[in-house]
PDB file of N, CA and C in Angstrom:
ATOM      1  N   UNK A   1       0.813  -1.184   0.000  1.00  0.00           N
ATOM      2  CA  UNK A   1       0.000   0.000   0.000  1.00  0.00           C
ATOM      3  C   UNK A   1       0.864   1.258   0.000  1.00  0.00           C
ATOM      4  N   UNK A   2       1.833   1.047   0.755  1.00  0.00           N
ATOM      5  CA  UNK A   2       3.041   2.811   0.957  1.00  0.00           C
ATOM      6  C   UNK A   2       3.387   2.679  -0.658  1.00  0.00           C
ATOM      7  N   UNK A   3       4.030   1.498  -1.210  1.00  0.00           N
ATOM      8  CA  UNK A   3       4.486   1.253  -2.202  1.00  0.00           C
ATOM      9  C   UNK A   3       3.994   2.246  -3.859  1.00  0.00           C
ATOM     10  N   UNK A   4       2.409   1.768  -3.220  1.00  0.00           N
ATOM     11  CA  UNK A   4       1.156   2.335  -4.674  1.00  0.00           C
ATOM     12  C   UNK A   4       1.317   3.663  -4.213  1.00  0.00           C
ATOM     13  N   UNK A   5       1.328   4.026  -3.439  1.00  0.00           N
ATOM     14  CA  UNK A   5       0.804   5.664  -2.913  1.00  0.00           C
ATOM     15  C   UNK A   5       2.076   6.349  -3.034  1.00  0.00           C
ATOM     16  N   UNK A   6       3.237   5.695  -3.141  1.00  0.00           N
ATOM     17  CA  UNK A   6       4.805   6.783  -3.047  1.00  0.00           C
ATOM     18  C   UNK A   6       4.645   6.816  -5.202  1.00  0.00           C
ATOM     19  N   UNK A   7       4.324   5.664  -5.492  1.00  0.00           N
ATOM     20  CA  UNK A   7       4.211   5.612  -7.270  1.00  0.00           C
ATOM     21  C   UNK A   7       3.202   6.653  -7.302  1.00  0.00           C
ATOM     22  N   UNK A   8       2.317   6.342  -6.481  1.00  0.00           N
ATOM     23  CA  UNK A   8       1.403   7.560  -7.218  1.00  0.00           C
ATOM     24  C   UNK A   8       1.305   9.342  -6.932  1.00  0.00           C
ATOM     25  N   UNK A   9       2.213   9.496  -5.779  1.00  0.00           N
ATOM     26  CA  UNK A   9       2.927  10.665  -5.785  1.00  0.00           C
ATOM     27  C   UNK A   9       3.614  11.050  -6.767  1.00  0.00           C
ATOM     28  N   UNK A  10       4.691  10.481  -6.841  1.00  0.00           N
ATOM     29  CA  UNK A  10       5.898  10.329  -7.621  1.00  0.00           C
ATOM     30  C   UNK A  10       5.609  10.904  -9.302  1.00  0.00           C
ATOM     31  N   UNK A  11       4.499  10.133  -9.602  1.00  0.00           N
ATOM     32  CA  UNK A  11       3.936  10.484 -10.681  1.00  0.00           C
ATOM     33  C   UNK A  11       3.157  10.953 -10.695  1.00  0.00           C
ATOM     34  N   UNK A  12       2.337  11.707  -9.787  1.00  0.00           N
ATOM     35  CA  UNK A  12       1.346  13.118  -9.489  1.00  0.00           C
ATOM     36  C   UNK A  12       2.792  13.894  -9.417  1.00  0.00           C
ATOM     37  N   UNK A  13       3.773  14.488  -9.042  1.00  0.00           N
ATOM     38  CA  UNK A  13       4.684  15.222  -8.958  1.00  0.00           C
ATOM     39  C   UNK A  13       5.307  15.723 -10.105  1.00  0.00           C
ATOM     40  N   UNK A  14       6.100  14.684 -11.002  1.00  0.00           N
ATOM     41  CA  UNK A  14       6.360  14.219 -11.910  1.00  0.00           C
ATOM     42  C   UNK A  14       5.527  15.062 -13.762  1.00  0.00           C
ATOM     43  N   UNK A  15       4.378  14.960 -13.495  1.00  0.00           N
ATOM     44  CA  UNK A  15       3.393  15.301 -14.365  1.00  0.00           C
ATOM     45  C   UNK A  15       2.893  16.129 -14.141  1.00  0.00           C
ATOM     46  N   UNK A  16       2.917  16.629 -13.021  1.00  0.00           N
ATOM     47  CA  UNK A  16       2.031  18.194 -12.712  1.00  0.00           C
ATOM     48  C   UNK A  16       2.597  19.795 -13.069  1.00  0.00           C
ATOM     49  N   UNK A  17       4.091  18.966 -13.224  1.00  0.00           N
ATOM     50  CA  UNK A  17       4.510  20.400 -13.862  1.00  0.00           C
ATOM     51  C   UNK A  17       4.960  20.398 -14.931  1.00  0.00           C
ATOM     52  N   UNK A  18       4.497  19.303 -16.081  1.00  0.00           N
ATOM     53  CA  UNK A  18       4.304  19.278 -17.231  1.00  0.00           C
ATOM     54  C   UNK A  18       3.193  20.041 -17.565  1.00  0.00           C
ATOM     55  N   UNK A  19       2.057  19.892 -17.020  1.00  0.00           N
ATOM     56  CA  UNK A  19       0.541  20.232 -16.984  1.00  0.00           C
ATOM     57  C   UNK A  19       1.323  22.050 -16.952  1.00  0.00           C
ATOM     58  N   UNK A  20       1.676  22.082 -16.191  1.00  0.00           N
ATOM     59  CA  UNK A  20       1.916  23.767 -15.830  1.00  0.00           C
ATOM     60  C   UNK A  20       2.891  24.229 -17.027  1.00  0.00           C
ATOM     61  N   UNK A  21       3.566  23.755 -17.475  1.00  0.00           N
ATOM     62  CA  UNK A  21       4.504  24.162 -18.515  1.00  0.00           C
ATOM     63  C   UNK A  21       3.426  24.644 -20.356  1.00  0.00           C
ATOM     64  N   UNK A  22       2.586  23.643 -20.422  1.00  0.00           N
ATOM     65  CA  UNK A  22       1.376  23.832 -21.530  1.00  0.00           C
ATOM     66  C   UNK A  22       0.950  24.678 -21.203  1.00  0.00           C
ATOM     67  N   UNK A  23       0.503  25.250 -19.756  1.00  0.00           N
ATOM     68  CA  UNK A  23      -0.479  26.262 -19.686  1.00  0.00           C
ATOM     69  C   UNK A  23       0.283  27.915 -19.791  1.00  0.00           C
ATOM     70  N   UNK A  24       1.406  27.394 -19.203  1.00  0.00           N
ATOM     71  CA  UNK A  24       2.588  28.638 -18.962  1.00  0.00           C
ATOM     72  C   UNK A  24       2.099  29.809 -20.193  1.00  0.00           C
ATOM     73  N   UNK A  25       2.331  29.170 -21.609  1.00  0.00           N
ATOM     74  CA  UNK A  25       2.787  29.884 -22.558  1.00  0.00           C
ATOM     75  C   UNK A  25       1.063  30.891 -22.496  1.00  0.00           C
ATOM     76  N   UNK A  26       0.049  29.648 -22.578  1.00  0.00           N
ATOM     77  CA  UNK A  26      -1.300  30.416 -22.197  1.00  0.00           C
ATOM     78  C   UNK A  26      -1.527  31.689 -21.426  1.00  0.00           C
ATOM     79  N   UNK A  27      -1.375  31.037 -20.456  1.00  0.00           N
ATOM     80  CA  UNK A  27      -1.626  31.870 -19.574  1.00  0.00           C
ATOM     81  C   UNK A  27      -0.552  33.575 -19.867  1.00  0.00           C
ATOM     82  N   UNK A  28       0.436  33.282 -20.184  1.00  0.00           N
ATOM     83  CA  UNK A  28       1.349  34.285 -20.286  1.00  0.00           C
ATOM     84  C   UNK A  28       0.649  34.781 -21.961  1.00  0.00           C
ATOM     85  N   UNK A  29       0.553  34.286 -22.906  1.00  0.00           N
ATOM     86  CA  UNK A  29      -0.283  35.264 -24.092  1.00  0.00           C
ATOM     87  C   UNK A  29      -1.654  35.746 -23.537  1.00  0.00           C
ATOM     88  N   UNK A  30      -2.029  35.566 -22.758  1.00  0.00           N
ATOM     89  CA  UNK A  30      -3.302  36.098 -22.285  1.00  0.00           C
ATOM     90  C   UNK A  30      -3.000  37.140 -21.347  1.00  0.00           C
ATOM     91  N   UNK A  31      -2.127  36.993 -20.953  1.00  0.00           N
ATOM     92  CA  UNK A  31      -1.794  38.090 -19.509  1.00  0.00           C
ATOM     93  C   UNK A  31      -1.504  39.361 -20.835  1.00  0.00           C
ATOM     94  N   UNK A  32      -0.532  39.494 -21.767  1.00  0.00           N
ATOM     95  CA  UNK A  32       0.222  40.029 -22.768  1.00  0.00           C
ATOM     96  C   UNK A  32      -0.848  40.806 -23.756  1.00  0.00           C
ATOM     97  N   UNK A  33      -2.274  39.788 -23.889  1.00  0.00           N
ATOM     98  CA  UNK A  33      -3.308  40.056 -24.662  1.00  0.00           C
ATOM     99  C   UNK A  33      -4.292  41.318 -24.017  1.00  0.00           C
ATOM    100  N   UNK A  34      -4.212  40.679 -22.598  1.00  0.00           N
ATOM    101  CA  UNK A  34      -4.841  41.980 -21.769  1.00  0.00           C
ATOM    102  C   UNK A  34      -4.163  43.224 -21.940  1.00  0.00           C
ATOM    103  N   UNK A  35      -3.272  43.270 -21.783  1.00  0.00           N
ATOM    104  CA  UNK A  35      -2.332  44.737 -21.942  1.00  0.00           C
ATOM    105  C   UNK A  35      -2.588  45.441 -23.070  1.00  0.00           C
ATOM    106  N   UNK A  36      -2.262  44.393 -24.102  1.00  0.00           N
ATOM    107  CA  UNK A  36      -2.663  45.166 -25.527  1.00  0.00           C
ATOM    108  C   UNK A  36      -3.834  45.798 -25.786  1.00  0.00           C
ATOM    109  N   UNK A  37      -4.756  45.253 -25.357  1.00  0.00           N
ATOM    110  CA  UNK A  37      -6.143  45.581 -25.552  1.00  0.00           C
ATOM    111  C   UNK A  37      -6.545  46.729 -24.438  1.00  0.00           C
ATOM    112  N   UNK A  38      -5.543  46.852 -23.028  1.00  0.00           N
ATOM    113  CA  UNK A  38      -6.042  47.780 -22.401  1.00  0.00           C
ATOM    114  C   UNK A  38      -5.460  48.859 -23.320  1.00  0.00           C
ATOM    115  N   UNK A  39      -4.634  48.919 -23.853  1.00  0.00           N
ATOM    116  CA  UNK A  39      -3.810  49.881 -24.671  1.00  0.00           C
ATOM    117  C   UNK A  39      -4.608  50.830 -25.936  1.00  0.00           C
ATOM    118  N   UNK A  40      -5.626  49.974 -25.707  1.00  0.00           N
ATOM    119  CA  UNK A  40      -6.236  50.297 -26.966  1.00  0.00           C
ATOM    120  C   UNK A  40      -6.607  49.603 -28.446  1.00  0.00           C
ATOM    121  N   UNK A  41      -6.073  48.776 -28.284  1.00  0.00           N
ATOM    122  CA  UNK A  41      -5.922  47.587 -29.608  1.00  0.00           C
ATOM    123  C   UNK A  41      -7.140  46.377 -29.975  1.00  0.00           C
ATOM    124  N   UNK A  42      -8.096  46.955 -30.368  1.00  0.00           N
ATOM    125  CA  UNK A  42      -8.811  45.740 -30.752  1.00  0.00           C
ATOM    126  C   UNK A  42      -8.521  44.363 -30.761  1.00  0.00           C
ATOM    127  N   UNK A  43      -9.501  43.899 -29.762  1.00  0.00           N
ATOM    128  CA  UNK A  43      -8.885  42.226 -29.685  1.00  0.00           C
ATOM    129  C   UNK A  43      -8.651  41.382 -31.690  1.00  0.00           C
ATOM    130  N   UNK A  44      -9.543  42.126 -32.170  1.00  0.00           N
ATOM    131  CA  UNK A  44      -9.113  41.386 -33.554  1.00  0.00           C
ATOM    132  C   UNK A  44      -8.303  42.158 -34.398  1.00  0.00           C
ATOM    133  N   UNK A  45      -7.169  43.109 -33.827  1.00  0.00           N
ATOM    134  CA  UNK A  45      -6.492  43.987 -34.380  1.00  0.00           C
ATOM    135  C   UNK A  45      -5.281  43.207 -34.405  1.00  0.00           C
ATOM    136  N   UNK A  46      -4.797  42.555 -33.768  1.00  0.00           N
ATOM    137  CA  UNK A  46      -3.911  41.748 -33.479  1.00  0.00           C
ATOM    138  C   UNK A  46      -3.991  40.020 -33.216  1.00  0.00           C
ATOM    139  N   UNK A  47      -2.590  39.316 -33.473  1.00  0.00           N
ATOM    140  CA  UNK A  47      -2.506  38.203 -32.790  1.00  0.00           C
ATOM    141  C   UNK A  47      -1.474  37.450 -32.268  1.00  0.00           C
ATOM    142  N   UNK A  48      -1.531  36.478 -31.594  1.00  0.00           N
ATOM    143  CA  UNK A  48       0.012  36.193 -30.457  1.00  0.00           C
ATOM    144  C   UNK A  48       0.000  34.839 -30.755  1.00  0.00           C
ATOM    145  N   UNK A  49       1.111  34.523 -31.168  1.00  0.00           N
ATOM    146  CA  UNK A  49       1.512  33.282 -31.646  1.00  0.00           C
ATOM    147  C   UNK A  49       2.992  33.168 -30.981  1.00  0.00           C
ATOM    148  N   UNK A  50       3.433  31.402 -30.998  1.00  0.00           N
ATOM    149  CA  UNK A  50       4.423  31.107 -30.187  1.00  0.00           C
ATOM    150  C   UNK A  50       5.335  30.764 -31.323  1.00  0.00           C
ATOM    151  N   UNK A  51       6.685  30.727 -30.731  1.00  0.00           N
ATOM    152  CA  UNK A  51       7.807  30.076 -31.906  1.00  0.00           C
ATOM    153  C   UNK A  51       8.798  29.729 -30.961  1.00  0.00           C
ATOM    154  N   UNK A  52       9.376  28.430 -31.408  1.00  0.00           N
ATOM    155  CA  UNK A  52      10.879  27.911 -30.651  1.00  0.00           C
ATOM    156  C   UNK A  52      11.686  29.155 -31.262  1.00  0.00           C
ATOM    157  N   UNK A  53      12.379  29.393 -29.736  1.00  0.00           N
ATOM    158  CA  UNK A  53      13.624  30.357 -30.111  1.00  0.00           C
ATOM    159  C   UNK A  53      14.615  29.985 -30.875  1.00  0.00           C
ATOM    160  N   UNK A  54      14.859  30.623 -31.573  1.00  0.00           N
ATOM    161  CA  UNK A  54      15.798  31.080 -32.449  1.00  0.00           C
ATOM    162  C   UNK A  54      15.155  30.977 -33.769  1.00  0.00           C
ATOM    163  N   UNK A  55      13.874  30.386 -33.860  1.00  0.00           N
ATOM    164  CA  UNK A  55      13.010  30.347 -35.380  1.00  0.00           C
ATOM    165  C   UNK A  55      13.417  31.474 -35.757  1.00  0.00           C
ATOM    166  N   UNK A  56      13.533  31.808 -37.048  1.00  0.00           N
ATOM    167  CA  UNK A  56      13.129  34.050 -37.355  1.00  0.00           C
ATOM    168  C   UNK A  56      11.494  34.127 -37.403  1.00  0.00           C
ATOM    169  N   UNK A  57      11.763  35.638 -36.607  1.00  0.00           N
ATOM    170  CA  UNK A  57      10.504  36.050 -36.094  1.00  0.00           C
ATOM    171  C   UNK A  57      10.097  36.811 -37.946  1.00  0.00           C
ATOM    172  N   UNK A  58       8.645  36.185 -38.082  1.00  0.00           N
ATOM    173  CA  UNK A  58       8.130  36.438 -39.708  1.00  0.00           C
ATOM    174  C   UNK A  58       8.161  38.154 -39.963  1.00  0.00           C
ATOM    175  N   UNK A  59       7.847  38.623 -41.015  1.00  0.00           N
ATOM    176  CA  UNK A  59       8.785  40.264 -40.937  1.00  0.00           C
ATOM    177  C   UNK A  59       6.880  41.109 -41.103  1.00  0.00           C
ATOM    178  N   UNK A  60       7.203  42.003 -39.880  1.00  0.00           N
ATOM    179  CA  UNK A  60       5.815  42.780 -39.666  1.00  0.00           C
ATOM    180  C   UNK A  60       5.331  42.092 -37.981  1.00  0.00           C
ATOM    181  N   UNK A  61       6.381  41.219 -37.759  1.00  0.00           N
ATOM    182  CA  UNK A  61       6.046  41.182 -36.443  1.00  0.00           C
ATOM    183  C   UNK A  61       6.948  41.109 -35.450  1.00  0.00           C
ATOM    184  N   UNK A  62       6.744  40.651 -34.087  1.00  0.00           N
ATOM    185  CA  UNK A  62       8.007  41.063 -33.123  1.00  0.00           C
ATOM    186  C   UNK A  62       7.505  40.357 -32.180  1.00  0.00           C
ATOM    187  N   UNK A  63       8.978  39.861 -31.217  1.00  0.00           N
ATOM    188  CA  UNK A  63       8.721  39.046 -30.115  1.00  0.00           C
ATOM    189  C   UNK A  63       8.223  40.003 -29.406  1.00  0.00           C
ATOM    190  N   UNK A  64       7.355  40.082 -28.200  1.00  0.00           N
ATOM    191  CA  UNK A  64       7.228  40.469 -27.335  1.00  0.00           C
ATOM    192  C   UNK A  64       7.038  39.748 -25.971  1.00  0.00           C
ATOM    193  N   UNK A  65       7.515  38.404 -25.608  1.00  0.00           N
ATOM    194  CA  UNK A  65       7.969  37.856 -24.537  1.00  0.00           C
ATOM    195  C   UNK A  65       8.214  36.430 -24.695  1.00  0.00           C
ATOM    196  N   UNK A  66       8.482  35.818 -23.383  1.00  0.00           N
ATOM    197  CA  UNK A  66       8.774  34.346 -23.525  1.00  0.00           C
ATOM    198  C   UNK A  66       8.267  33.116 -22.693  1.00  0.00           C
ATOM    199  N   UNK A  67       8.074  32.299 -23.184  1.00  0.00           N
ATOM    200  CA  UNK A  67       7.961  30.970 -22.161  1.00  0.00           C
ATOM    201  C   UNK A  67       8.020  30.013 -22.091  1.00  0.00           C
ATOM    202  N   UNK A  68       7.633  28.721 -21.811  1.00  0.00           N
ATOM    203  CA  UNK A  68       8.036  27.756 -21.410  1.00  0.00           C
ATOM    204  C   UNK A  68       9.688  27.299 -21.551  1.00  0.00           C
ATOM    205  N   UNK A  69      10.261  27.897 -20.151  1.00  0.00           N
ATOM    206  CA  UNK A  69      11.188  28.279 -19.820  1.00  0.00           C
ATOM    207  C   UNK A  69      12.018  28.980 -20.630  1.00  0.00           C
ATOM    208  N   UNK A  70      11.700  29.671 -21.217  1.00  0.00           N
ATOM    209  CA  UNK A  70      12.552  30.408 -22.507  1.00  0.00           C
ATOM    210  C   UNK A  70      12.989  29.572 -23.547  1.00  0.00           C
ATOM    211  N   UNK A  71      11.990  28.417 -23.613  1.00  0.00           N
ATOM    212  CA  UNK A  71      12.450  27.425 -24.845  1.00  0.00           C
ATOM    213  C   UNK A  71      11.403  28.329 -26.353  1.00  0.00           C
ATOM    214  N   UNK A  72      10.327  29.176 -26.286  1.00  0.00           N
ATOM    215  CA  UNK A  72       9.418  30.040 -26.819  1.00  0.00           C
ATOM    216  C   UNK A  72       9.616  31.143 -27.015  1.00  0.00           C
ATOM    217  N   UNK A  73       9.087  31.583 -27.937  1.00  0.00           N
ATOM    218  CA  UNK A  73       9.200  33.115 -28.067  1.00  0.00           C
ATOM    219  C   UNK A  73       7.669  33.593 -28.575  1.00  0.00           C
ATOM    220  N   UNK A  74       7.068  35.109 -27.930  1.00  0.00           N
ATOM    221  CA  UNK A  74       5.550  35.068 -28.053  1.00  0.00           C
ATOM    222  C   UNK A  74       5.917  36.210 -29.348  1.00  0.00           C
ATOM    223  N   UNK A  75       5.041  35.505 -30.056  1.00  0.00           N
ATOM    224  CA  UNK A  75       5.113  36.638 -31.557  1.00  0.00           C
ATOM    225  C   UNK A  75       3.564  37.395 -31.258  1.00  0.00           C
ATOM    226  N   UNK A  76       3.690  38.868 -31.420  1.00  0.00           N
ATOM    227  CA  UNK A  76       2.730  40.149 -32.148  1.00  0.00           C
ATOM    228  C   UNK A  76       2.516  39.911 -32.959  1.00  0.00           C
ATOM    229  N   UNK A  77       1.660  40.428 -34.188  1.00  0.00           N
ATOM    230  CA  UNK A  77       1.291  40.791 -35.272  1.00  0.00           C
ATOM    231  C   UNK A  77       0.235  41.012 -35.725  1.00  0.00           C
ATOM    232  N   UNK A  78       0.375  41.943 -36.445  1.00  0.00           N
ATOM    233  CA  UNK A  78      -0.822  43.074 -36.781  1.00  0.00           C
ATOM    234  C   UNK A  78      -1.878  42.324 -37.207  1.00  0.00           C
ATOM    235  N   UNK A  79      -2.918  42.434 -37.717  1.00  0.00           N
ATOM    236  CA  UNK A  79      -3.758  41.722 -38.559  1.00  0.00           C
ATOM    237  C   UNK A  79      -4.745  42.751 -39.157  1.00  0.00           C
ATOM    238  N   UNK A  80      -4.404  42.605 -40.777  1.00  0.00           N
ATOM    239  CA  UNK A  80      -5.439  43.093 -42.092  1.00  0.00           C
ATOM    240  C   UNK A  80      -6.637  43.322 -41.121  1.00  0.00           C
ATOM    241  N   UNK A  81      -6.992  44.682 -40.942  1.00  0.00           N
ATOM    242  CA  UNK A  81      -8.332  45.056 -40.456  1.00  0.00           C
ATOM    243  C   UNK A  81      -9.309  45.471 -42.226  1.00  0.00           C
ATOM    244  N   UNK A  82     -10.341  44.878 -42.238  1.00  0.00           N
ATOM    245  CA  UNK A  82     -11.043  45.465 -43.216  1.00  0.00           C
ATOM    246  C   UNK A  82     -11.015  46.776 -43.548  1.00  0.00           C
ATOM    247  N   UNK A  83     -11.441  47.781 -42.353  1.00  0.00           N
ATOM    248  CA  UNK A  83     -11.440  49.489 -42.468  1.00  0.00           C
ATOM    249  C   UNK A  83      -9.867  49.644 -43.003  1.00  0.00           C
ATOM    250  N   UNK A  84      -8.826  49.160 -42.786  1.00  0.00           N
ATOM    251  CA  UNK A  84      -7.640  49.464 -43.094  1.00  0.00           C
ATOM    252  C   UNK A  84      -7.434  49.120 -44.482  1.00  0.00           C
ATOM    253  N   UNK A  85      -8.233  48.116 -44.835  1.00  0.00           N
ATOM    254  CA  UNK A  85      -7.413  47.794 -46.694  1.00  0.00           C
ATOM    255  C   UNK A  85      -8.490  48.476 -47.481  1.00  0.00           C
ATOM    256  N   UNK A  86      -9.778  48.706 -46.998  1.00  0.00           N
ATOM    257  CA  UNK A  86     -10.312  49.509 -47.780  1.00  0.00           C
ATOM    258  C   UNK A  86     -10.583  51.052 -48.269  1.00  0.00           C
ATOM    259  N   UNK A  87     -10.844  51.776 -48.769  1.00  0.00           N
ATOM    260  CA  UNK A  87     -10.901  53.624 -48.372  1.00  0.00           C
ATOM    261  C   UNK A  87     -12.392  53.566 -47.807  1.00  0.00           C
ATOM    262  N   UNK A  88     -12.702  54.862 -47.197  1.00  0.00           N
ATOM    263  CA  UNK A  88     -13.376  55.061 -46.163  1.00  0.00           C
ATOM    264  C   UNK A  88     -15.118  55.401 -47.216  1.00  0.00           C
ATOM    265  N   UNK A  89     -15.675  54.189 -46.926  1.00  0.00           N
ATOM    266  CA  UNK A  89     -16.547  54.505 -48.025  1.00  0.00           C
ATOM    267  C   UNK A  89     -18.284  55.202 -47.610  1.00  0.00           C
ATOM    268  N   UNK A  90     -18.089  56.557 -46.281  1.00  0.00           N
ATOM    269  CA  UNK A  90     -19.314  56.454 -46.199  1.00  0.00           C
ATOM    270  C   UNK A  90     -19.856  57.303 -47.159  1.00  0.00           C
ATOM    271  N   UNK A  91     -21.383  57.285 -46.817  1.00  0.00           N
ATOM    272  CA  UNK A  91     -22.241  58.327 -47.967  1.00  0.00           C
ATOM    273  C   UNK A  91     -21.880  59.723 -48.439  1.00  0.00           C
ATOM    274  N   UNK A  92     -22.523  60.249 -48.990  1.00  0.00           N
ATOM    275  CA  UNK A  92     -22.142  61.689 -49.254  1.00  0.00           C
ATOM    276  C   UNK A  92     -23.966  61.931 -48.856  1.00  0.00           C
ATOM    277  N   UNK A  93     -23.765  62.789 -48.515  1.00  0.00           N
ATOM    278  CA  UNK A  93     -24.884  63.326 -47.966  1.00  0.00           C
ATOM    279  C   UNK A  93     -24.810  65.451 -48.120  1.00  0.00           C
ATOM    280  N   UNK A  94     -25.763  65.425 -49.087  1.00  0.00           N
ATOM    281  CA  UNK A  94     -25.888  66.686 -49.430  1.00  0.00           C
ATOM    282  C   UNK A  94     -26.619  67.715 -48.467  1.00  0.00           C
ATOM    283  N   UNK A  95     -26.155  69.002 -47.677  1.00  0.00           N
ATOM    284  CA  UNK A  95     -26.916  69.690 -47.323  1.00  0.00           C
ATOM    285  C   UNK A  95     -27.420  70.681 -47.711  1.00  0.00           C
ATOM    286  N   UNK A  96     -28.538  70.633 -48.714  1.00  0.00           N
ATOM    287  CA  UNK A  96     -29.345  71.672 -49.705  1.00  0.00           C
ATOM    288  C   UNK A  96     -29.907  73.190 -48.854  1.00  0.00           C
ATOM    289  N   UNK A  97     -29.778  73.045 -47.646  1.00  0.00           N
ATOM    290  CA  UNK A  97     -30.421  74.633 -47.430  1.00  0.00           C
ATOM    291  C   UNK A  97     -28.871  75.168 -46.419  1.00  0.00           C
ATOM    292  N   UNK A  98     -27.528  74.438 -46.379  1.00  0.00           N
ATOM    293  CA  UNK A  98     -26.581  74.991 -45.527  1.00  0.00           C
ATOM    294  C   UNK A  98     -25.541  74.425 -46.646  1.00  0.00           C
ATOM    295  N   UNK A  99     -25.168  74.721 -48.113  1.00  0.00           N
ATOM    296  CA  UNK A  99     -24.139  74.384 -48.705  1.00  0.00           C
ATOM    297  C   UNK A  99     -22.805  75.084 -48.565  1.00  0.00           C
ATOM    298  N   UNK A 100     -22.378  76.129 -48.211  1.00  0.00           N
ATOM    299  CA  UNK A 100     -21.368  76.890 -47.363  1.00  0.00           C
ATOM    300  C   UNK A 100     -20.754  75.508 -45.761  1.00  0.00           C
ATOM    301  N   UNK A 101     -21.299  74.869 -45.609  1.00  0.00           N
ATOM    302  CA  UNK A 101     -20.912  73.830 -44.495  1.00  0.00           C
ATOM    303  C   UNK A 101     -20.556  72.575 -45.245  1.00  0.00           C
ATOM    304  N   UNK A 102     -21.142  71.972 -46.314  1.00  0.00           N
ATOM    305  CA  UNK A 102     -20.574  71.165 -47.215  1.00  0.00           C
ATOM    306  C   UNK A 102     -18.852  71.285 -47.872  1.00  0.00           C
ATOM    307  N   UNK A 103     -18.361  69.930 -47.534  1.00  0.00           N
ATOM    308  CA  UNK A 103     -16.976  69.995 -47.890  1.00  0.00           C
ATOM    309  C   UNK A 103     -16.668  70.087 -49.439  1.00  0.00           C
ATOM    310  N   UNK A 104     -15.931  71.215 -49.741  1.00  0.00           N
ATOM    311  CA  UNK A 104     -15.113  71.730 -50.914  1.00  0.00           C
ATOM    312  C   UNK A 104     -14.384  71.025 -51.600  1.00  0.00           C
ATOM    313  N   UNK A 105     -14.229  70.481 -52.789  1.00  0.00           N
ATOM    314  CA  UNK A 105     -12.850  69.745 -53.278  1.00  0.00           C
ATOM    315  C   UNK A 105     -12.856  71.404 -53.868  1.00  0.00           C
ATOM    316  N   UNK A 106     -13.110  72.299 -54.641  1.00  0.00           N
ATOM    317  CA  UNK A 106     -12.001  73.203 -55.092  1.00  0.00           C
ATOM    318  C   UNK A 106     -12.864  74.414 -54.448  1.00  0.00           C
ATOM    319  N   UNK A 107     -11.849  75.158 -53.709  1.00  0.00           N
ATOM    320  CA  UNK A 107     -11.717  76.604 -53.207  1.00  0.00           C
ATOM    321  C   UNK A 107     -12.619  77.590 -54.031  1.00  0.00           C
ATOM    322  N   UNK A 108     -13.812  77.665 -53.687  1.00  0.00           N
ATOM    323  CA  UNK A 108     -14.976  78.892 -53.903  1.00  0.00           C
ATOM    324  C   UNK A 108     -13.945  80.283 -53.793  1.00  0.00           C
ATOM    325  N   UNK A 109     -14.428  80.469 -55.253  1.00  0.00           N
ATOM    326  CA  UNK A 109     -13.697  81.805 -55.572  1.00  0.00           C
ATOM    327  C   UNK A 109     -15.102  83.342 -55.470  1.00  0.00           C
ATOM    328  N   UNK A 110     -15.018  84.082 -54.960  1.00  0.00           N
ATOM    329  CA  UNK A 110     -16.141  85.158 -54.927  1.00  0.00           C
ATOM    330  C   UNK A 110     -15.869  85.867 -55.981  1.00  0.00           C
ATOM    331  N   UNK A 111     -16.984  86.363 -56.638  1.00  0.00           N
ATOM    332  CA  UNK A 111     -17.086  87.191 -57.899  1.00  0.00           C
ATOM    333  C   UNK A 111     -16.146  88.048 -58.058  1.00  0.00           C
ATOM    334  N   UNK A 112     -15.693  88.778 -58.554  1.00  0.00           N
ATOM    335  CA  UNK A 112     -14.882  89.880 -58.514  1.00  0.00           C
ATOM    336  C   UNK A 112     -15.457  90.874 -59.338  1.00  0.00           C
ATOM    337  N   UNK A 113     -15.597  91.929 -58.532  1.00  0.00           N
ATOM    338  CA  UNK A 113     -16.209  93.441 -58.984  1.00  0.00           C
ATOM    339  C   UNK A 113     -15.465  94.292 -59.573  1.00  0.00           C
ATOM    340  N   UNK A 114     -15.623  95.377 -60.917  1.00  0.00           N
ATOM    341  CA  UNK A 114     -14.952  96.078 -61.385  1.00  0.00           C
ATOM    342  C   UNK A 114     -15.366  97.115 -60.899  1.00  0.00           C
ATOM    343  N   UNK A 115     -14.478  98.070 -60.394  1.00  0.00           N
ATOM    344  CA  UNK A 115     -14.252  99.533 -59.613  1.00  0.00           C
ATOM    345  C   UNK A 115     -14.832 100.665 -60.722  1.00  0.00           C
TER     346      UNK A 115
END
């Protein structure tokens, strides 16, 4: 009975901080994810991906931390927002009794009077 119960420590011990090592990197892109987003960054503005160190980090993005024991590296990177690849397509909307407040493409020239 001591016998089963020291094995089954042993290997509750053993495995439990394997369990913690998977979650490490988690838990640490999520801690990393909060920041960004308190920052201002749309959660779908960005994304955090892992890479064994020394991979090259892909170009447009950047480590910004590490984990499971520094065998990882946590990659940034931007992500194609729709509003960003497209031009800004809202209506035009005419104001017929305030056209003096309507935006100009060419500079209103006033009559010019002969003296």
């Amino acid at each position: 009975m001591k016998k089963s119960l020291a094995i089954t420590l042993a290997t509750l011990f053993t495995v439990a901080p394997l369990a913690a090592l998977a979650n490490n990197c988690e838990e640490i892109k999520a801690d990393i994810a909060q920041k960004i987003v308190s920052n201002g960054v749309p959660e779908d503005g960005f994304t955090l991906s892992t890479l064994p160190v020394g991979q090259n980090v892909p170009e447009g993005a950047k480590s910004v931390g590490g984990c499971d024991k520094g065998q990882q590296q946590i990659i940034y990177s931007r992500t194609a927002r729709l509003t960003d690849a497209q031009p800004d397509q809202t209506p035009k909307v005419e104001d017929t009794e305030h056209p003096e407040l309507q935006p100009q493409t060419e500079p209103q020239t006033e009559p010019q009077t002969q003296p």
